[in-house]
Protein backbone atom coordinates (compact mmCIF):
# COMPACT_ATOMS: atom_id res chain seq x y z
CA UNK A 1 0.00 0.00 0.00
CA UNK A 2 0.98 3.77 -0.58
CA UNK A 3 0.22 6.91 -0.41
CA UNK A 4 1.48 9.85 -1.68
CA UNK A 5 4.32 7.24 -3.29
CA UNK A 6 5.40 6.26 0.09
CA UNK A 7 4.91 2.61 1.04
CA UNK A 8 2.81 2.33 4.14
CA UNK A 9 2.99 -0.25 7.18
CA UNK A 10 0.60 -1.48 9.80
CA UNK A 11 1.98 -0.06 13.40
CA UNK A 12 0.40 -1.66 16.56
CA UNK A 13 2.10 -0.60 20.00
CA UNK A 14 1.39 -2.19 22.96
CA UNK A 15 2.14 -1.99 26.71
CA UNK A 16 3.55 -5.32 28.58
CA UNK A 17 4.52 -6.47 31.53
CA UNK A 18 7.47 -8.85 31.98
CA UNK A 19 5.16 -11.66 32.65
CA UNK A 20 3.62 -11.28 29.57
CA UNK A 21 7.29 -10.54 27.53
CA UNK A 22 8.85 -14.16 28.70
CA UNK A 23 5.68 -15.63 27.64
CA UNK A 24 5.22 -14.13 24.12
CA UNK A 25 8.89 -14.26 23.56
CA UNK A 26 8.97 -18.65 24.31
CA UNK A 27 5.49 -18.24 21.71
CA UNK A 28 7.19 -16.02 18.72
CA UNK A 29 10.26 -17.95 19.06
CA UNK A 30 8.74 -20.74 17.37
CA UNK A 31 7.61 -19.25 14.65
CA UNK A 32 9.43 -16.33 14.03
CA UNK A 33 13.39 -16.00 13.14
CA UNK A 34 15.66 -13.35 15.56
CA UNK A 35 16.22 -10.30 13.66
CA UNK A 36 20.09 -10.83 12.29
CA UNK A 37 21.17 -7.91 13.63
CA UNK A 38 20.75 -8.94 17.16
CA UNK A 39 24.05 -10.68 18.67
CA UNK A 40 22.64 -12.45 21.69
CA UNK A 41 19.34 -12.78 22.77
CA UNK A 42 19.11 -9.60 24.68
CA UNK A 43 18.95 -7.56 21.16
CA UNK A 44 20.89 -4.32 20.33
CA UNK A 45 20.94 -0.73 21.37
CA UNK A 46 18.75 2.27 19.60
CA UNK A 47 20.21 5.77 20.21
CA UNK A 48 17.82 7.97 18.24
CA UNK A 49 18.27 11.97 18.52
CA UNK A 50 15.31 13.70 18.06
CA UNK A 51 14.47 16.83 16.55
CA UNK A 52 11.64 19.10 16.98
CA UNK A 53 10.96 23.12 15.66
CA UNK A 54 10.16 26.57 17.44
CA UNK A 55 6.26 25.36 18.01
CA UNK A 56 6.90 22.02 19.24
CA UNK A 57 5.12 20.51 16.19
CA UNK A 58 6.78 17.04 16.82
CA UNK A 59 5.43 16.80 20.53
CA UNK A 60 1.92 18.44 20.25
CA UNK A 61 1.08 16.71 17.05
CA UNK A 62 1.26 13.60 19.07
CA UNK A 63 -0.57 15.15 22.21
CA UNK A 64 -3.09 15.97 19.88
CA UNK A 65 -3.71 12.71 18.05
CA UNK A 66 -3.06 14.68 14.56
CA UNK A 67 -3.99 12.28 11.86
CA UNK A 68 -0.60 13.20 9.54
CA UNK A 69 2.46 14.07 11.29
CA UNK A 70 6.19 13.17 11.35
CA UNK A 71 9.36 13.35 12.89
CA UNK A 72 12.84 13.40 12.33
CA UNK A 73 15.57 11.91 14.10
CA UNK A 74 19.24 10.95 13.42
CA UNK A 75 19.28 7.04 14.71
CA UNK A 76 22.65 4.91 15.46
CA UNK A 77 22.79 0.98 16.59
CA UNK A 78 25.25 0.41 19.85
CA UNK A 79 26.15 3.74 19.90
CA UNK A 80 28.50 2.86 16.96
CA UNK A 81 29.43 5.54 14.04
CA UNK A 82 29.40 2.40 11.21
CA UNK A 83 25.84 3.35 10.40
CA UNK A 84 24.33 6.39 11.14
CA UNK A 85 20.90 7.19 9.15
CA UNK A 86 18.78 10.23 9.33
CA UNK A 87 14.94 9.18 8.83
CA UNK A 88 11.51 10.77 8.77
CA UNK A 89 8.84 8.88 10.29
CA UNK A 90 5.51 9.70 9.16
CA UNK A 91 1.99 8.94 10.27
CA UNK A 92 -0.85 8.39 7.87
CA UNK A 93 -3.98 7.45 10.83
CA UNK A 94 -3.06 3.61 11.45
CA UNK A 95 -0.15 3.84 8.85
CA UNK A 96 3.49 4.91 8.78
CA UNK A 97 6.36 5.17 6.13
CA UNK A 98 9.75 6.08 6.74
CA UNK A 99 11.87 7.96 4.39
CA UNK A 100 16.34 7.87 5.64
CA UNK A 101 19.51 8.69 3.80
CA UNK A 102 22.99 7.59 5.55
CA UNK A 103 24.98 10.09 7.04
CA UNK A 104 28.86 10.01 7.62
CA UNK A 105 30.50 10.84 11.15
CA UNK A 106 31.52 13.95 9.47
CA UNK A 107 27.72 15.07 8.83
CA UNK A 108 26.16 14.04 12.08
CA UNK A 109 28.73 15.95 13.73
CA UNK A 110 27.94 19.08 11.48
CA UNK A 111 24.33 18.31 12.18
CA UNK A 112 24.86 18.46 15.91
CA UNK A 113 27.08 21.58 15.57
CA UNK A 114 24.00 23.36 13.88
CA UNK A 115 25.57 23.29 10.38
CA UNK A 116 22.93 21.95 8.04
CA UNK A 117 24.11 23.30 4.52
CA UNK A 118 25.69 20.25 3.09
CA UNK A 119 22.14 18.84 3.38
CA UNK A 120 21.33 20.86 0.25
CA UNK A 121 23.54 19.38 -2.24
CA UNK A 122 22.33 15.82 -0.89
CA UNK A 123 19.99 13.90 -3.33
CA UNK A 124 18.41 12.31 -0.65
CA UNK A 125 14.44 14.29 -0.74
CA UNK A 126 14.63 13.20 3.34
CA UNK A 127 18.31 15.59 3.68
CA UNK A 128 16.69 18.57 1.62
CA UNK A 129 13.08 18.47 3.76
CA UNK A 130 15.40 18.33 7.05
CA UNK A 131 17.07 21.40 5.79
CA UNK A 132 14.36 23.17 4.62
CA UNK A 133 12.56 22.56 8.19
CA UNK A 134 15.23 23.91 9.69
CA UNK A 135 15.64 27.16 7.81
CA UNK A 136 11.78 27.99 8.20
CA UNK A 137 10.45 26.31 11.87
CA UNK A 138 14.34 26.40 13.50
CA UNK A 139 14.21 22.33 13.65
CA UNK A 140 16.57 21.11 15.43
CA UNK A 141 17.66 18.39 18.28
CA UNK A 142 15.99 18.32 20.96
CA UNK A 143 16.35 15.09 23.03
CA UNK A 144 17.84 11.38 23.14
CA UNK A 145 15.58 8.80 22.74
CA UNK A 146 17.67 5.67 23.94
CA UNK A 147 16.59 1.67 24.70
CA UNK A 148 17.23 -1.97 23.65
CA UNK A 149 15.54 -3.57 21.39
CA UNK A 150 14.36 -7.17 20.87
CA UNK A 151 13.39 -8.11 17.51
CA UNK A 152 11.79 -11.30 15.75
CA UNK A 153 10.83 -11.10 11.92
CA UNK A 154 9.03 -13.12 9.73
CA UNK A 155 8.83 -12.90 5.63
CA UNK A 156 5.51 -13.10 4.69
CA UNK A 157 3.78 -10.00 5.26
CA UNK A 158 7.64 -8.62 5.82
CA UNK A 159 6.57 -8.73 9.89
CA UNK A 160 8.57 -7.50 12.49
CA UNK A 161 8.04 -7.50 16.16
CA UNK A 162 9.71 -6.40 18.66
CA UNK A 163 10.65 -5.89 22.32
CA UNK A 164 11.87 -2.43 23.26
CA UNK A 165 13.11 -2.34 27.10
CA UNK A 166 15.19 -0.25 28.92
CA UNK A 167 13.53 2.91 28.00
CA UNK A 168 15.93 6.32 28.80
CA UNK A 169 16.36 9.96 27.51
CA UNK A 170 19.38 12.11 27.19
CA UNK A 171 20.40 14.71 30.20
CA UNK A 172 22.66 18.04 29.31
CA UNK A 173 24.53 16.32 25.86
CA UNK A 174 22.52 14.98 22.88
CA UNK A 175 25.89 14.19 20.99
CA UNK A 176 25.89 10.67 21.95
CA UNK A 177 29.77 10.64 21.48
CA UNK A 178 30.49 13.24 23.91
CA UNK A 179 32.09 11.94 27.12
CA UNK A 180 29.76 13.53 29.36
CA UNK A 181 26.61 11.90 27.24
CA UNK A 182 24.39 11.14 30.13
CA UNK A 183 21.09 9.16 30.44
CA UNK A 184 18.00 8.64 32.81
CA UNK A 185 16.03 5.83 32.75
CA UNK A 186 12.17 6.31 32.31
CA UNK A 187 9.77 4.72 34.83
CA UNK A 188 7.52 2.57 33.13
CA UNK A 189 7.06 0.17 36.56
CA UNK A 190 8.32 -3.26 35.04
CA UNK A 191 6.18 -2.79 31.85
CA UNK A 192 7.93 -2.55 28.34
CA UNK A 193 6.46 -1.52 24.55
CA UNK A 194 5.77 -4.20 22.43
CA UNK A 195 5.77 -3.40 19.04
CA UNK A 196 3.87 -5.10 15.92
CA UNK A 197 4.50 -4.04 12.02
CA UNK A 198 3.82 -5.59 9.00
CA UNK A 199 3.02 -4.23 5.49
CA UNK A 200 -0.30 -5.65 3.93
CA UNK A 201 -1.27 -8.62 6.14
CA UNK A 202 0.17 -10.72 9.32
CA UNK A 203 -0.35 -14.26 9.20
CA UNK A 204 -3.54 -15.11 11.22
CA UNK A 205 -1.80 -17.66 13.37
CA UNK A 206 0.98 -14.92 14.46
CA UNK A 207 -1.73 -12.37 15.30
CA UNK A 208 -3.26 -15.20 17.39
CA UNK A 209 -0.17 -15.53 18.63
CA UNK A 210 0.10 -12.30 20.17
CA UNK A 211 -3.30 -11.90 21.08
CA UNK A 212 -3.00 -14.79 23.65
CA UNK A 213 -2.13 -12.21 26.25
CA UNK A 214 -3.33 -9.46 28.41
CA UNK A 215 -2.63 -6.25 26.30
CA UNK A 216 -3.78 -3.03 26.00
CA UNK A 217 -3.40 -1.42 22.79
CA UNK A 218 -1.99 2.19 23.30
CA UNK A 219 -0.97 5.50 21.05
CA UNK A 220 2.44 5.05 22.97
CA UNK A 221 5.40 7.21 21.77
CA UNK A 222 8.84 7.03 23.73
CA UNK A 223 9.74 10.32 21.89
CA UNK A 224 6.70 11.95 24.02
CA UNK A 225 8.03 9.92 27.23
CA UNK A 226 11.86 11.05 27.30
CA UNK A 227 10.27 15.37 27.09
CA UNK A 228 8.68 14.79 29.58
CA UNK A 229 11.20 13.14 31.26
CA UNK A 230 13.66 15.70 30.48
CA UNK A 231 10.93 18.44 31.48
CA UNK A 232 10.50 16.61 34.91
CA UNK A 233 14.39 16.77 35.13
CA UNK A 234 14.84 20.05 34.36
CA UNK A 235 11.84 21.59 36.87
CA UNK A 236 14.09 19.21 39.96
């Protein structure tokens, strides 16, 4: 499905407790393969930096429950400078699509220095819209999303579920390189996001699968949870 010729996806979010994790996890495990990219079975580490403009667009969109919105953040695996990608997430009511170009050490840094002009000579549409943002609604970084993910896939319906735990946000530093980099975990009390995508279907017995449990579907964004966090932080 698209729209707008971006390819859409199905995005279900979900709180759990860890109950409920070990006994989806022994479930999916038999049907579904580990994401490769995970190098035990505790999965691997998302550092995404977030950015947001003068109005807080990226926040109150989401307060609001605006039916087409987006964000942009710069994301990094294992806070590791071998691949660095700047992406747009947008919303489309129960849909998103994601739009990302790579970005060298060089750039991010740039990027994080306030320097955006190399984005216009990128061919990238994501680099250009970034800039352009920038130059009209002062866009720029505003937080650090950070948490570990655990993720199971499965090729029909190009599936993908996964575990996100350890939910923190950036204190003082959002380059994730700097030395002083700090992070503060968010309370969730012993509950975690479970997260369910897929493009045009999910096989039915998977969707049974996870609908086994005790869940409550929610408009959950950790973006949202690490402001207020850092809000919460900055008023103590």
């Amino acid at each position: 499905m698209e729209y707008l010729g971006h390819k859409l996806r199905h995005e279900y979010k979900f709180y759990i407790n860890t109950f409920l994790y070990h006994k989806l996890r022994k479930r999916l495990s038999h049907v579904l393969q580990k994401d490769p990219n995970m190098k035990d079975d505790e999965g691997y580490l998302i550092s995404s930096i977030y950015f947001d403009d003068m109005y807080q667009s990226a926040m109150n969109d989401k307060l609001n429950g605006t039916r087409f919105r987006k964000k942009y953040r710069i994301r990094l695996y294992d806070r590791n400078d071998r691949i660095i990608k700047l992406e747009c997430k947008s919303k489309y009511n129960h849909y998103i699509s994601k739009e990302w170009a790579p970005l060298t050490r060089e750039e991010y840094d740039s990027i994080l220095n306030g320097d955006y002009e190399f984005l216009i000579s990128r061919k990238e549409e994501v680099c250009r819209n970034l800039y352009a943002a920038h130059k009209t609604k002062v866009l720029r970084p505003v937080t650090v999303v950070e948490y570990q993910r655990e993720a199971y896939v499965h090729e029909y319906g190009n599936v993908r579920i996964t575990f996100d735990k350890n939910i923190s946000a950036s204190i003082g530093s959002l380059d994730i390189f700097d030395p002083d980099y700090e992070l503060v975990g968010v309370n969730l009390q012993n509950m975690m996001v479970l997260e369910v995508k897929y493009d045009d279907y999910i096989p039915s017995h998977i969707w049974k699968l996870i609908q086994g449990g005790t869940m409550i579907q929610c408009a959950i964004s950790k973006y949202v949870m690490c402001r207020d966090l850092n809000r919460k932080v900055r008023i103590l």
